[in-house]
N, C-alpha and C. Protein backbone atom coordinates (compact mmCIF):
# COMPACT_ATOMS: atom_id res chain seq x y z
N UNK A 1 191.08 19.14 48.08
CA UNK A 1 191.25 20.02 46.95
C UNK A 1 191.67 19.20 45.74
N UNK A 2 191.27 19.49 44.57
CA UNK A 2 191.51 18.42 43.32
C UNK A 2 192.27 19.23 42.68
N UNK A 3 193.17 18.75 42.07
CA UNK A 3 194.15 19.21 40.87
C UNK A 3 193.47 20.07 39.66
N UNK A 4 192.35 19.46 39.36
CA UNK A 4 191.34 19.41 38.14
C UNK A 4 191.42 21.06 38.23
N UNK A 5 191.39 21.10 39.44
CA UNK A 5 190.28 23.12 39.38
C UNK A 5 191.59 23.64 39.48
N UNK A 6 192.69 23.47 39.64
CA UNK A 6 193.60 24.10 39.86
C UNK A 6 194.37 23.98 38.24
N UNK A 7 194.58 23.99 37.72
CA UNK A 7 194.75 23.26 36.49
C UNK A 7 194.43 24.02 35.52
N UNK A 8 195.52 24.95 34.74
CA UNK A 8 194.97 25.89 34.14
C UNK A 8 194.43 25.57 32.33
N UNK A 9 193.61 26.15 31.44
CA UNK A 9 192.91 25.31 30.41
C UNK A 9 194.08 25.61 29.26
N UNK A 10 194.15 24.77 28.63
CA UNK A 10 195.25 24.63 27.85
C UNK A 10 194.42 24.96 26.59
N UNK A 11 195.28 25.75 26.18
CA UNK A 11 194.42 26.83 24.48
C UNK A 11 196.22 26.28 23.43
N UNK A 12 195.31 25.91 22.48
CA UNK A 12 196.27 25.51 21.01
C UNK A 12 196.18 26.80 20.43
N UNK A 13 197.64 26.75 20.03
CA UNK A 13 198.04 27.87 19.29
C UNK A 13 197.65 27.87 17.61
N UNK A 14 196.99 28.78 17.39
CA UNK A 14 196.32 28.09 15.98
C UNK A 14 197.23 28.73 14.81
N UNK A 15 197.70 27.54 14.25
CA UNK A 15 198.96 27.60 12.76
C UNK A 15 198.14 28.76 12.13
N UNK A 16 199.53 29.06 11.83
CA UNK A 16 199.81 30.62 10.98
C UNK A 16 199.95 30.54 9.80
N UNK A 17 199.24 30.67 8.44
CA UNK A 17 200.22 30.34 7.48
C UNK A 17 200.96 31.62 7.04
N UNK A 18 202.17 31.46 5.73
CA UNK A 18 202.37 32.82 5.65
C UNK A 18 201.55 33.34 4.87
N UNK A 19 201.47 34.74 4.28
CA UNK A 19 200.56 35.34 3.80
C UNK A 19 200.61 34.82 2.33
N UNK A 20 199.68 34.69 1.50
CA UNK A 20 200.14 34.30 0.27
C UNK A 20 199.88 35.42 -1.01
N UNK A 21 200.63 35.50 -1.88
CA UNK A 21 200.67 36.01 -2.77
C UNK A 21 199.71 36.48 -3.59
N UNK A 22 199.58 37.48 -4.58
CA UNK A 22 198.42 37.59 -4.92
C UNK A 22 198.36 36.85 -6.47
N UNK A 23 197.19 36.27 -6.63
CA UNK A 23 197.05 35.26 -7.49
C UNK A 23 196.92 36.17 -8.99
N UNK A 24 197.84 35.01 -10.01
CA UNK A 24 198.35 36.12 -11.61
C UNK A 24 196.56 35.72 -11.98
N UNK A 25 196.21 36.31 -12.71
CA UNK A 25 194.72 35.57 -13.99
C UNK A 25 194.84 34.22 -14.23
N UNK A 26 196.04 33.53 -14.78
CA UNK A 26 195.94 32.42 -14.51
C UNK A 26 195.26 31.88 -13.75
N UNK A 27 196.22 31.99 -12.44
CA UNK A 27 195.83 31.31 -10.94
C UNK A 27 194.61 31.30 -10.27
N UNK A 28 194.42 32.51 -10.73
CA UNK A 28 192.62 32.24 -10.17
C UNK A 28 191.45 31.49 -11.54
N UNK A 29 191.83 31.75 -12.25
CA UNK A 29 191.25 31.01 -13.51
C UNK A 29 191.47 29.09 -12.75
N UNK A 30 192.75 28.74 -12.45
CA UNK A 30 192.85 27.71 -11.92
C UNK A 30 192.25 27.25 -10.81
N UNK A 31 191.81 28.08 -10.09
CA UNK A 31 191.25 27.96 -8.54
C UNK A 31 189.81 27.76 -8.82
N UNK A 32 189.19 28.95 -9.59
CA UNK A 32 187.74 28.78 -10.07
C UNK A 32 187.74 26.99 -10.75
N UNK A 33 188.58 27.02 -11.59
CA UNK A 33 188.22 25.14 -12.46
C UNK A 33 188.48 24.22 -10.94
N UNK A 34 189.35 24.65 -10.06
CA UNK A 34 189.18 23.63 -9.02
C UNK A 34 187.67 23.81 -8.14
N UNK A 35 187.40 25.07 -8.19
CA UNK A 35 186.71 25.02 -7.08
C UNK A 35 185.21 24.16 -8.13
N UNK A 36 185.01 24.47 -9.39
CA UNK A 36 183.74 24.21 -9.84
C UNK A 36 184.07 22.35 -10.33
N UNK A 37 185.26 22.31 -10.48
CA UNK A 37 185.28 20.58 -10.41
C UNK A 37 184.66 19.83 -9.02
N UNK A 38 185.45 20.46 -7.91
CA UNK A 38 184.82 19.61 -6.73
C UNK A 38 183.42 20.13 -6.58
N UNK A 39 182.56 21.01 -6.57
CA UNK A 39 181.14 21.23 -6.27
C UNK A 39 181.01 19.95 -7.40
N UNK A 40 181.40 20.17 -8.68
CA UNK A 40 180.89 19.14 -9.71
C UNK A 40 180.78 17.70 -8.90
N UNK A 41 182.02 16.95 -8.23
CA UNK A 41 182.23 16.08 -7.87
C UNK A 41 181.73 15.22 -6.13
N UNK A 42 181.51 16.68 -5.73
CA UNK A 42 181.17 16.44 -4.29
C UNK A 42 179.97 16.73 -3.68
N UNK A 43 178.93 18.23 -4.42
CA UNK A 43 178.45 18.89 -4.40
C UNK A 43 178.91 19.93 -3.40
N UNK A 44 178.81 20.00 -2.23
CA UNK A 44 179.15 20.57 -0.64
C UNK A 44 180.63 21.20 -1.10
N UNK A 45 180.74 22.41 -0.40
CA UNK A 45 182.58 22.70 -0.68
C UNK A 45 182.66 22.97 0.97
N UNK A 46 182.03 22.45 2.46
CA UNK A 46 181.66 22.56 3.30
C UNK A 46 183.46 22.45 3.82
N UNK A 47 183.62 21.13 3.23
CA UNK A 47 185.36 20.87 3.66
C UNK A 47 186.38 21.62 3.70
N UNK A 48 186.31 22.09 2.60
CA UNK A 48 187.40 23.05 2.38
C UNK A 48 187.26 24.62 3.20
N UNK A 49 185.73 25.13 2.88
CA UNK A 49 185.98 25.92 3.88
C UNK A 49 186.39 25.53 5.05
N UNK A 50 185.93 24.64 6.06
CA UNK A 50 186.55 24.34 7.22
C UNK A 50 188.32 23.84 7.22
N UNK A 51 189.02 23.64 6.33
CA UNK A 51 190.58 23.78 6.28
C UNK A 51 190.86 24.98 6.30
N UNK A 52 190.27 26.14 5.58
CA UNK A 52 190.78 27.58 5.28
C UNK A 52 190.14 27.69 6.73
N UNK A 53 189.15 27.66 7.44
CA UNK A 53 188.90 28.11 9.02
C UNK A 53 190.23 27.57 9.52
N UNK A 54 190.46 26.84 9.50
CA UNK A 54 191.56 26.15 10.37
C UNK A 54 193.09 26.64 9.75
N UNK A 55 193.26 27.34 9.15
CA UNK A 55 194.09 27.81 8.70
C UNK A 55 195.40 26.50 8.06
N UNK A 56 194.80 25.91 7.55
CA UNK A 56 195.55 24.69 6.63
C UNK A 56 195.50 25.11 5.46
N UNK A 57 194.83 26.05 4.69
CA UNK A 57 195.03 26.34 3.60
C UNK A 57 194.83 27.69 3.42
N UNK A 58 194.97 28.07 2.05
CA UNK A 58 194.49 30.02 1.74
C UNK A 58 193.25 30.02 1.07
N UNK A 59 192.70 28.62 0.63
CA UNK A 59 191.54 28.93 -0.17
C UNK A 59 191.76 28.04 -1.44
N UNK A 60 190.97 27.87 -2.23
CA UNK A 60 191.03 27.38 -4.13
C UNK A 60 192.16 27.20 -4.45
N UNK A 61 193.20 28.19 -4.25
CA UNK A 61 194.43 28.65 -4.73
C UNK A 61 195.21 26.89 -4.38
N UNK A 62 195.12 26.14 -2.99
CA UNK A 62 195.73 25.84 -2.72
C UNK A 62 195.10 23.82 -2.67
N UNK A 63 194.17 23.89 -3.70
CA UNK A 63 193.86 22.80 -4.07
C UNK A 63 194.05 22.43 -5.38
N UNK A 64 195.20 21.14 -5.38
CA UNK A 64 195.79 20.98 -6.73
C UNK A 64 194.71 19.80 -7.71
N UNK A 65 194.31 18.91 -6.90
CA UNK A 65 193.40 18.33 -7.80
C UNK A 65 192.14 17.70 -6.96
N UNK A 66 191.22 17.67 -8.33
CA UNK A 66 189.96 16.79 -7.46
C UNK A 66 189.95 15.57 -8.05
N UNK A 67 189.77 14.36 -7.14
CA UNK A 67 189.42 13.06 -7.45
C UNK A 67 188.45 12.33 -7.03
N UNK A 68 187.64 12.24 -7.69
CA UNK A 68 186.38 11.19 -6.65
C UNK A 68 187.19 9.72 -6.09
N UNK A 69 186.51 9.49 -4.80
CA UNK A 69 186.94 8.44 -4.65
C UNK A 69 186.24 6.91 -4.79
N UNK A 70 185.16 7.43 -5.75
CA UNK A 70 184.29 6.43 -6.26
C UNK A 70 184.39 6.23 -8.06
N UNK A 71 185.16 5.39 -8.56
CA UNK A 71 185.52 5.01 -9.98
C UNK A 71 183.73 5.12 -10.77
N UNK A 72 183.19 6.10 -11.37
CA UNK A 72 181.59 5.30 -11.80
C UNK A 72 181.54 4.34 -12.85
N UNK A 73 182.57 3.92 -13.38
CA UNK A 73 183.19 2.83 -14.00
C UNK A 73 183.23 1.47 -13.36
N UNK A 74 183.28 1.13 -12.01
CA UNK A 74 184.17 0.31 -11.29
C UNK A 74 182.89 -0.43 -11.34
N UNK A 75 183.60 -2.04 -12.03
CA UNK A 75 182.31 -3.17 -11.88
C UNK A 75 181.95 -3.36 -13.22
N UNK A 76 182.01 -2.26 -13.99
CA UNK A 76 181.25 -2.15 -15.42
C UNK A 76 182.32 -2.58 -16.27
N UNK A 77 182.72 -3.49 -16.27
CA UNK A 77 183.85 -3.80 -17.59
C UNK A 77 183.53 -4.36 -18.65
């Protein structure tokens, strides 16, 4: 008899965040300039949805900046 089958499947408890607030005009005004900077910068927003699946974030709300990590400067001096 093997351990293996006996061995019950281990399930991750998937993080909770708390509920978040509802966003002033501002804040979503801010979320929209984040969200249309990174499509600008990345095209794909594929990532981020998969953090909000995973419950690491609430969405736009909770991305403070975008940075490429390619300078299009770099070399050109």
């Amino acid at each position: 008899m093997s351990y293996a089958t006996q061995k019950p499947e281990r399930v991750l408890p998937r993080p909770i965040l708390p509920a978040a607030l509802p966003l002033s005009p501002a804040g979503r005004a801010r979320a929209a300039s984040m969200r249309d900077k990174w499509r600008a910068a990345f095209g794909d927003d594929q990532f981020i949805r998969d953090l909000v699946d995973a419950g690491l974030i609430h969405g736009w709300r909770d991305v403070l900046s975008v940075t490429t990590t390619e300078d299009p400067d770099h070399g050109h001096d």
